[in-house]
N, C-alpha and C. Protein backbone atom coordinates (compact mmCIF):
# COMPACT_ATOMS: atom_id res chain seq x y z
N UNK A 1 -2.72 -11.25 2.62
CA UNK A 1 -2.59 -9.81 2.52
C UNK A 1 -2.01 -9.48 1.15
N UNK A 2 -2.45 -8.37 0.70
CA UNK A 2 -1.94 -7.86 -0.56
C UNK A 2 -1.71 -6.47 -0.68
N UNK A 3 -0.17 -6.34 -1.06
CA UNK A 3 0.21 -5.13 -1.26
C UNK A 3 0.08 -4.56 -2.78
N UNK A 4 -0.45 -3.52 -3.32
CA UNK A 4 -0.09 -3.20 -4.38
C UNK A 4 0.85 -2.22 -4.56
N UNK A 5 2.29 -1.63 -4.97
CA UNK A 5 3.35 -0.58 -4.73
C UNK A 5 3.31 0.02 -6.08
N UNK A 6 3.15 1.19 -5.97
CA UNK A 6 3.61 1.55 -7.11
C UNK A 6 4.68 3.24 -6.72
N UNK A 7 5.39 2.66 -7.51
CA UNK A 7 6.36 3.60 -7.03
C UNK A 7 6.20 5.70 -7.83
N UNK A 8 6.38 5.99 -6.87
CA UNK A 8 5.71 7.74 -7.50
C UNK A 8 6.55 8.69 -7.04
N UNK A 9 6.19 9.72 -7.93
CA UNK A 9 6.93 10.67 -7.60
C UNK A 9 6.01 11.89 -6.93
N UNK A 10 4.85 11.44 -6.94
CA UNK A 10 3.95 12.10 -6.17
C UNK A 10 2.91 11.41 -6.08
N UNK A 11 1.87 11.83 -4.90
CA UNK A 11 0.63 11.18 -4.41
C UNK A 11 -0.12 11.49 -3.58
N UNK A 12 -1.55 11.69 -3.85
CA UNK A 12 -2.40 12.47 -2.94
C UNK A 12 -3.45 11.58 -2.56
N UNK A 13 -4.39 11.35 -1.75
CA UNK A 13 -5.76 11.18 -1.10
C UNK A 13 -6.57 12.14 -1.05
N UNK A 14 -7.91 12.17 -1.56
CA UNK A 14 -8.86 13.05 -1.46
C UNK A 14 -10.04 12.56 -0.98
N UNK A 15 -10.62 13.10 0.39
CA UNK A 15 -11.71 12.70 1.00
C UNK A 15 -12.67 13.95 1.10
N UNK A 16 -13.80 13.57 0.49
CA UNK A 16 -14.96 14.75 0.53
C UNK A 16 -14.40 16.29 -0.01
N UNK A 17 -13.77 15.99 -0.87
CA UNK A 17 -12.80 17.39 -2.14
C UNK A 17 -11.73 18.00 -1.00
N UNK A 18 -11.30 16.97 -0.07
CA UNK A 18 -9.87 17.69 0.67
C UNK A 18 -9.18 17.02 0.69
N UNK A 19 -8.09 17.36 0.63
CA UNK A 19 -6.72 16.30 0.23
C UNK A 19 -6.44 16.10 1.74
N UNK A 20 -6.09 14.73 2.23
CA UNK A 20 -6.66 13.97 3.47
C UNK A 20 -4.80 13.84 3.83
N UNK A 21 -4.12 13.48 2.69
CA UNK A 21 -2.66 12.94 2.60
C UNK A 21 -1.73 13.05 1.56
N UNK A 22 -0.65 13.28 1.18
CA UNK A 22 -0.35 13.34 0.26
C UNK A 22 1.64 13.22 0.86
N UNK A 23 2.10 12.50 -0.23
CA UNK A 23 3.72 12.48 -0.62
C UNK A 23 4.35 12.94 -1.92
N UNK A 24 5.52 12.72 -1.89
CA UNK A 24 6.53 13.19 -2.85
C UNK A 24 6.77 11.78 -3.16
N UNK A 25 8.26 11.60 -3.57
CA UNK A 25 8.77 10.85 -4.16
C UNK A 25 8.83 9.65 -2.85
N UNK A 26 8.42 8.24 -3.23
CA UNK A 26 8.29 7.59 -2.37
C UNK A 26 7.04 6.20 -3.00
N UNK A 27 6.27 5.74 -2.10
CA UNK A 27 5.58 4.60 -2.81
C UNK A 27 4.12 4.70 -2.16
N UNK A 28 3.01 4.51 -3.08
CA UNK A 28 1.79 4.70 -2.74
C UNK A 28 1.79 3.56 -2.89
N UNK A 29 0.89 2.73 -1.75
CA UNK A 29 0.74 1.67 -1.45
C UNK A 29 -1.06 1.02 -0.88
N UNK A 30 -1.45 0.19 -1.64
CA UNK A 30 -3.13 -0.56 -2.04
C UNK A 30 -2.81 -1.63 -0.90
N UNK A 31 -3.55 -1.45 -0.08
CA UNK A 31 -3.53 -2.65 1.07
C UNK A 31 -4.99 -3.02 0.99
N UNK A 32 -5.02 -4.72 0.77
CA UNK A 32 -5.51 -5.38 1.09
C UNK A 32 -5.51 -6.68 2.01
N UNK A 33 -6.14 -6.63 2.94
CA UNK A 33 -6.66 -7.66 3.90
C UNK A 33 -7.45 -8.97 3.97
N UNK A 34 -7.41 -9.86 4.23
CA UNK A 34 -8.23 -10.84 4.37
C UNK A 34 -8.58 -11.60 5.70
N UNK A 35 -9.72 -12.32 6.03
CA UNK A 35 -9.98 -12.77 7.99
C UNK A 35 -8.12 -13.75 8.05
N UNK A 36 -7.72 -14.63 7.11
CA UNK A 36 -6.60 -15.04 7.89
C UNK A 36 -5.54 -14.24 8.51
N UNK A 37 -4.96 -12.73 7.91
CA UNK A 37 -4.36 -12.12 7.89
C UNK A 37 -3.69 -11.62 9.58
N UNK A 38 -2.39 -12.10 9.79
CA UNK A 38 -2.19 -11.58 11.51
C UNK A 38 -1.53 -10.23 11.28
N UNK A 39 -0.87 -10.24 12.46
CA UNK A 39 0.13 -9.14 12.79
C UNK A 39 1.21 -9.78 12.40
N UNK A 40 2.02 -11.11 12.36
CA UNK A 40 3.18 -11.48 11.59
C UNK A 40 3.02 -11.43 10.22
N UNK A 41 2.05 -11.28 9.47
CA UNK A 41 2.08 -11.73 8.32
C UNK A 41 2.41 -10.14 7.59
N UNK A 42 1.86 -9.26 7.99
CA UNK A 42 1.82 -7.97 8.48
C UNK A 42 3.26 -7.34 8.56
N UNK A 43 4.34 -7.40 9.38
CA UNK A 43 5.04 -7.82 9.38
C UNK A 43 6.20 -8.09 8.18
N UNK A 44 5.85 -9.24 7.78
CA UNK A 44 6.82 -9.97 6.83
C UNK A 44 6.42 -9.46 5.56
N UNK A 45 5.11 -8.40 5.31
CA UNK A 45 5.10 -7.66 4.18
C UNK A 45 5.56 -6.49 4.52
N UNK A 46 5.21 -5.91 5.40
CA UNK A 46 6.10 -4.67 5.68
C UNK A 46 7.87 -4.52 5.59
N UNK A 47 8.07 -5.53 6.13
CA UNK A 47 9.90 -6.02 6.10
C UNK A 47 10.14 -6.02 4.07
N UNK A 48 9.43 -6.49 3.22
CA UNK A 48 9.78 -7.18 1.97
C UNK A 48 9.48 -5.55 1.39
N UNK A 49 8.17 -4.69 2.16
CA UNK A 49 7.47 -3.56 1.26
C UNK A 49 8.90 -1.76 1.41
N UNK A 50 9.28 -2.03 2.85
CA UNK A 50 10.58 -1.28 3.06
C UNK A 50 11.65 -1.55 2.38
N UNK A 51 12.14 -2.83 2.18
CA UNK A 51 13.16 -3.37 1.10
C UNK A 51 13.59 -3.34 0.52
N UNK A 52 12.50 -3.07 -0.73
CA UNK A 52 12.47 -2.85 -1.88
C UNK A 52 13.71 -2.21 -2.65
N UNK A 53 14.14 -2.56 -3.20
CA UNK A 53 15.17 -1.77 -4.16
C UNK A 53 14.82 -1.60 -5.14
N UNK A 54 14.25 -0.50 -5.57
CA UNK A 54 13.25 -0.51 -7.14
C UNK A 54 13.74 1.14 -7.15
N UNK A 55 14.26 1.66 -6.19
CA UNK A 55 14.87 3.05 -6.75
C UNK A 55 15.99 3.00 -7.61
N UNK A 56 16.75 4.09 -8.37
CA UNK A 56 17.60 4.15 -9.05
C UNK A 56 18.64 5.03 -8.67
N UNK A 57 19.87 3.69 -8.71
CA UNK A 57 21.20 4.25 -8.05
C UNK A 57 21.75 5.51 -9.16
N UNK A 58 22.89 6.09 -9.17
CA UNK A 58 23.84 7.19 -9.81
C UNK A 58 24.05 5.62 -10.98
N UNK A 59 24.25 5.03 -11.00
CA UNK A 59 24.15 4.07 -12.58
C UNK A 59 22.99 4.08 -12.68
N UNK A 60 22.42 4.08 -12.26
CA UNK A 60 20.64 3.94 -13.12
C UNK A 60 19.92 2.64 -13.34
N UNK A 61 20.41 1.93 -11.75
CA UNK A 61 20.25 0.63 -11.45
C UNK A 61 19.63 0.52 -10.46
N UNK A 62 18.64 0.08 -10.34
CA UNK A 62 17.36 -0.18 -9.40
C UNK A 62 18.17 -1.25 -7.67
N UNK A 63 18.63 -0.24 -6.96
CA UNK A 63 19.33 -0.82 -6.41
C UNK A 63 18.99 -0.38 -4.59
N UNK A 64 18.06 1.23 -4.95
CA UNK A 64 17.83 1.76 -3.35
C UNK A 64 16.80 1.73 -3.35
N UNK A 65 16.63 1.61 -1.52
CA UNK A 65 15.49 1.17 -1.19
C UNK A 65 14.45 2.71 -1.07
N UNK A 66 13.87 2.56 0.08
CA UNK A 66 12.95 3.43 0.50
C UNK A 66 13.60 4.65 1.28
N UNK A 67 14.25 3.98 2.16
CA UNK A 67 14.84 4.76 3.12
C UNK A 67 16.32 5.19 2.51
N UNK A 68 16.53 4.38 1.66
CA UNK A 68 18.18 5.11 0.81
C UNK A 68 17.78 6.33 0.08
N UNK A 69 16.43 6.49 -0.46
CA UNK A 69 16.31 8.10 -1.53
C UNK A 69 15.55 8.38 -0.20
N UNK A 70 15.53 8.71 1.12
CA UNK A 70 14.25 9.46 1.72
C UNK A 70 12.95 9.53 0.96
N UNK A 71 12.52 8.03 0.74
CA UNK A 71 11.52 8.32 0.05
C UNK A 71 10.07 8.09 0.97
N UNK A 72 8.73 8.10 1.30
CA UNK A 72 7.75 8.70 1.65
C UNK A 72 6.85 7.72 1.13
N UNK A 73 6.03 7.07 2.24
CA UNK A 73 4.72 6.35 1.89
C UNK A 73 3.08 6.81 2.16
N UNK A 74 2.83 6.59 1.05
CA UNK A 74 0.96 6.90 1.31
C UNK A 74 0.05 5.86 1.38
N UNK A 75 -0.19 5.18 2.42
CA UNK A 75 -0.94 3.42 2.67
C UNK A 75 -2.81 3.84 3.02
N UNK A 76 -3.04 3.26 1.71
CA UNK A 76 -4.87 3.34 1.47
C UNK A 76 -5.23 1.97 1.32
N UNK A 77 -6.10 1.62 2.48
CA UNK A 77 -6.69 0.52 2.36
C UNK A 77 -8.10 0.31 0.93
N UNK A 78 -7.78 -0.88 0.85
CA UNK A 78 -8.51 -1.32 -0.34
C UNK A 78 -9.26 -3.12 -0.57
N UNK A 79 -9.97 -2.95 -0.07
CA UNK A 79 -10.69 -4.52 -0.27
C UNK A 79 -10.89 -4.69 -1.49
N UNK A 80 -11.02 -3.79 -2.37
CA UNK A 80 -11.43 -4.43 -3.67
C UNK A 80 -10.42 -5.67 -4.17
N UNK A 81 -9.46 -5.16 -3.58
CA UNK A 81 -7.73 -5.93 -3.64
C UNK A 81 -8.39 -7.66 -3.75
N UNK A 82 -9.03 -8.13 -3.03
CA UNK A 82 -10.00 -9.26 -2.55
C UNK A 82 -10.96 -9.64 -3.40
N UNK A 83 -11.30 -8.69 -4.64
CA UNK A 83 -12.38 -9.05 -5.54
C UNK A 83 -11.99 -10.33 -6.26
N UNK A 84 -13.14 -11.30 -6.21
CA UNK A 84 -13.52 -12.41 -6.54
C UNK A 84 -14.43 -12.42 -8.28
N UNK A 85 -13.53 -12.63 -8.94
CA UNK A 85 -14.47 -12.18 -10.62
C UNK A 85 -14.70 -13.59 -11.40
N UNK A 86 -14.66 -14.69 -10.74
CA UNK A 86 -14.56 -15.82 -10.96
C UNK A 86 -16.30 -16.51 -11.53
N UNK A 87 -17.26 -15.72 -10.94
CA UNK A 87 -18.74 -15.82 -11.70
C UNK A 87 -19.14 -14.77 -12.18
N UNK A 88 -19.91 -14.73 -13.51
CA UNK A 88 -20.66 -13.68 -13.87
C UNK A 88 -19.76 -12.46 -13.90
N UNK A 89 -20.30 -11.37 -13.65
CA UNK A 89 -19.57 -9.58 -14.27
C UNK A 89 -19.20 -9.40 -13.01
N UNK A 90 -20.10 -9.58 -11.76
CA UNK A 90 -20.18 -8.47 -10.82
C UNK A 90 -18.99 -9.89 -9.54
N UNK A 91 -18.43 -8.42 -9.51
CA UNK A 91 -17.52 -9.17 -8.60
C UNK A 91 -18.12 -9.42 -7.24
N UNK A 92 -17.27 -10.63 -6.06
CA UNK A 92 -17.74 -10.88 -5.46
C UNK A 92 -16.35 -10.60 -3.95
N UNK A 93 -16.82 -10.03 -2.88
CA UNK A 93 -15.69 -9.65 -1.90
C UNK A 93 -15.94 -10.29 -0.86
N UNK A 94 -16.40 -11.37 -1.03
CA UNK A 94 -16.31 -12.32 0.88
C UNK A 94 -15.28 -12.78 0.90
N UNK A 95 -13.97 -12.65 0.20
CA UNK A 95 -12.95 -12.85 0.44
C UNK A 95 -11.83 -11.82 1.40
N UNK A 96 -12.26 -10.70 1.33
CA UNK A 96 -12.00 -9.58 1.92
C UNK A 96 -12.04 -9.89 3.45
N UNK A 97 -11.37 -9.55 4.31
CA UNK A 97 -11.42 -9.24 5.17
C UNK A 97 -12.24 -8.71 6.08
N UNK A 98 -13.22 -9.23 7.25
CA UNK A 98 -13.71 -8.29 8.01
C UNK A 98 -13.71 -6.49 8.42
N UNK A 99 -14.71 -5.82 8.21
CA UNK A 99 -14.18 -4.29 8.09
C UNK A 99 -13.27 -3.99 9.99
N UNK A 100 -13.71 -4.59 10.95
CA UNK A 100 -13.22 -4.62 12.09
C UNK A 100 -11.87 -5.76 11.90
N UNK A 101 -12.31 -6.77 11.74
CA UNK A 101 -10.59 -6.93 11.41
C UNK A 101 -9.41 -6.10 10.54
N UNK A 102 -9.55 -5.90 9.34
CA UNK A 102 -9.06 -5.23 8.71
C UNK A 102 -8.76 -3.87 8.74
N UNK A 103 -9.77 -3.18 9.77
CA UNK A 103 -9.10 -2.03 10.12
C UNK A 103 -8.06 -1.94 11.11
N UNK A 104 -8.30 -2.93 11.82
CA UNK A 104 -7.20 -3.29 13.09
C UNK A 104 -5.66 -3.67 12.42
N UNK A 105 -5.76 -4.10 10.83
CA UNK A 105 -4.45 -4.95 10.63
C UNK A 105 -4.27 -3.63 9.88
N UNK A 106 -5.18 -2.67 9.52
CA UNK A 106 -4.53 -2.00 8.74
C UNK A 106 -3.87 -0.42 8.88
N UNK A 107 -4.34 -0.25 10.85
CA UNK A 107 -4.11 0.40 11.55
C UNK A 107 -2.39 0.39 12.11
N UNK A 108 -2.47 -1.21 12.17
CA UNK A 108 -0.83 -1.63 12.71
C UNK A 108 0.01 -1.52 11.45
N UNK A 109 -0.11 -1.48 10.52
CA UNK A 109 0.47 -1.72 9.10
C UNK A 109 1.16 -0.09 9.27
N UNK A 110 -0.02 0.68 9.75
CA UNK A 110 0.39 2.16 9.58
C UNK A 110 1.64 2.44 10.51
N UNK A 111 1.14 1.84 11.60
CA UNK A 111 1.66 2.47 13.02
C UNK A 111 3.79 1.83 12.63
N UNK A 112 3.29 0.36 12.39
CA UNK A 112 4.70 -0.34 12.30
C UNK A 112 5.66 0.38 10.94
N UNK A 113 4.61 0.93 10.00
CA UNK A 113 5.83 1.86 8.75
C UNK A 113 5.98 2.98 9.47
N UNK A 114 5.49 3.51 10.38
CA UNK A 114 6.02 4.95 10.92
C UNK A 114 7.14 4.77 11.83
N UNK A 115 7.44 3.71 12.37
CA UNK A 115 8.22 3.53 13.11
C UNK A 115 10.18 3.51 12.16
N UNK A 116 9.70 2.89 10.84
CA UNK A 116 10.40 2.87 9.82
C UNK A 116 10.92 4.32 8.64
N UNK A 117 9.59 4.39 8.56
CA UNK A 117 9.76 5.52 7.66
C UNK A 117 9.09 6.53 8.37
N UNK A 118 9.99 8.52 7.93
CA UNK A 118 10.07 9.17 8.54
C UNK A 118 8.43 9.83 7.96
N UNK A 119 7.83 9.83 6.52
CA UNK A 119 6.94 10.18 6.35
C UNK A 119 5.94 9.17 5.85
N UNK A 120 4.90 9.40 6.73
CA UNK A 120 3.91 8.08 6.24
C UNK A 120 2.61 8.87 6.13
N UNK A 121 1.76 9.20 5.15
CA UNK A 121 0.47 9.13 4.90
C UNK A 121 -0.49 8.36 4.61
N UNK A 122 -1.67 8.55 4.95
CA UNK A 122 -2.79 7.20 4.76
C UNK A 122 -4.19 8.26 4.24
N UNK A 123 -5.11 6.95 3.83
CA UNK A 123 -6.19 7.89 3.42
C UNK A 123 -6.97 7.30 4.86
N UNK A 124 -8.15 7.15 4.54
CA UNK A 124 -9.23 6.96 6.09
C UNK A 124 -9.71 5.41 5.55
N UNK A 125 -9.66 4.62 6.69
CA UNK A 125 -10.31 3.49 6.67
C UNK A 125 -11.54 3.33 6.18
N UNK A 126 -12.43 2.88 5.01
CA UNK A 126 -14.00 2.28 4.57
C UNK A 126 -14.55 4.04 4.04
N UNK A 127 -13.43 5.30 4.03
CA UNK A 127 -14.07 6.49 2.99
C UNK A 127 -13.91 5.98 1.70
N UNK A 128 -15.06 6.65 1.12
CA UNK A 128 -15.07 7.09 -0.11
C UNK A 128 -13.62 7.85 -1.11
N UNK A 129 -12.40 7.45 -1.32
CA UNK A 129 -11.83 7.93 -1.63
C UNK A 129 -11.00 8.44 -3.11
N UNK A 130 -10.81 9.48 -3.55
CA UNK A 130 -9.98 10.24 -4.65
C UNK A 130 -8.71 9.72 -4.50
N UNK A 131 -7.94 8.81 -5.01
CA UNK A 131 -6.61 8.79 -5.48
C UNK A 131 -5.71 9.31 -6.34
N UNK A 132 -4.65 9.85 -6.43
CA UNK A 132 -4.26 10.63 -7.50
C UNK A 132 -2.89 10.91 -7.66
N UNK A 133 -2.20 9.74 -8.41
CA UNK A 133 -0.65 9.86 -8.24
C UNK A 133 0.49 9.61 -9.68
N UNK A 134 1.38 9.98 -9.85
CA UNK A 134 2.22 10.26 -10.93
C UNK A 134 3.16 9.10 -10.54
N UNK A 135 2.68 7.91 -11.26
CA UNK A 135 3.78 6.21 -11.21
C UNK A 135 5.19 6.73 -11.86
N UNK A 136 6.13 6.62 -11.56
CA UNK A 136 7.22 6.82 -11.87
C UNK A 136 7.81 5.64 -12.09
N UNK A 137 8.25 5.94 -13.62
CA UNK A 137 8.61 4.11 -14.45
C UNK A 137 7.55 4.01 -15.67
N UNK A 138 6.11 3.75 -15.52
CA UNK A 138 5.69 3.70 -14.26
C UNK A 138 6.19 2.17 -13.93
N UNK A 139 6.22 1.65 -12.57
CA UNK A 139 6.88 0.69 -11.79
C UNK A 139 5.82 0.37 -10.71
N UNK A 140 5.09 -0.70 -10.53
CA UNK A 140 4.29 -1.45 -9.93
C UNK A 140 4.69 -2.96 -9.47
N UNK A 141 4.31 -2.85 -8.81
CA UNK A 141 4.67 -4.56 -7.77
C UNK A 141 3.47 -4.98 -6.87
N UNK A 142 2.82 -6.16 -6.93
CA UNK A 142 1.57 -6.52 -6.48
C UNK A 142 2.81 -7.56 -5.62
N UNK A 143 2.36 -7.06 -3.95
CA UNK A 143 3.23 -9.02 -3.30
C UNK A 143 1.61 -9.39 -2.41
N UNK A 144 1.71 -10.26 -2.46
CA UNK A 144 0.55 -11.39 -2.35
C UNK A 144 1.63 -12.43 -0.86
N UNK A 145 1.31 -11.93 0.31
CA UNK A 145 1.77 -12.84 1.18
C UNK A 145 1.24 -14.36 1.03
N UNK A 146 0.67 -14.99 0.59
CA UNK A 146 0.63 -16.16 -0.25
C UNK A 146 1.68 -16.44 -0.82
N UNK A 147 2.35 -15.72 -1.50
CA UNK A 147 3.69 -16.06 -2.32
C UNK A 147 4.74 -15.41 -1.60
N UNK A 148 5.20 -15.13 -0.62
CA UNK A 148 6.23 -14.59 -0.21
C UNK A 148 6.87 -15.60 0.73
């Protein structure tokens, strides 16, 4: 599984020219899936993706988390996350995750941050989607449950 975070001070989803989701200050978040991917693994990125201390304390030290600034997640699934560029130009995604698996892991991903955090937005599973957000920092973090 792969998270991409980037931390914002705003963030929207746009599906078919309507804004589907959108946050404030908080972390827009690139989920990618793959067929090994469970519900623990799931889990143990969600635990590391709440965590985070990449906000900035009254020193100006990256010290609060998500839930210390009330901050707000927007989780858009993304297989490209899975792109394979290892031959030729055109990338290759059989590394990706099943679209029925992956909507299932990426359904619980949602359900288990709401339980956490008080505002959670998502865009729509396999749409066509408009992203559109103001990185603050800007500050990005790719975790790769492989390495965690």
């Amino acid at each position: 599984m792969k998270f991409v975070i980037q931390r914002v001070s705003g963030a929207s989803v746009e599906i078919e020219g309507k804004i589907h989701g959108e946050i404030g200050k908080g972390f827009l978040v690139l989920i990618g899936v793959c067929d090994a991917d469970t519900k623990a693994v799931a889990d143990k990125m969600i635990r590391k993706l709440t965590g985070l201390r990449i906000f900035e304390d009254a020193e100006g030290k990256t010290n609060l988390a998500l839930k210390d600034v009330d901050g707000q997640l927007l989780l858009i699934s993304q297989f490209t996350l899975y792109a394979d560029c290892k031959k030729g130009n055109r990338p290759s995604f059989i590394k990706a995750g099943s679209p029925q698996h992956a909507e299932e892991i990426y359904s619980y991903i949602i359900d288990a941050c709401k339980k956490e955090i008080p505002v959670v937005n998502t865009g729509v599973f396999g749409a066509d989607m408009k992203v559109s957000l103001t990185n603050d920092g800007p500050f990005t973090i790719v975790l790769d449950s492989e390495e965690l």
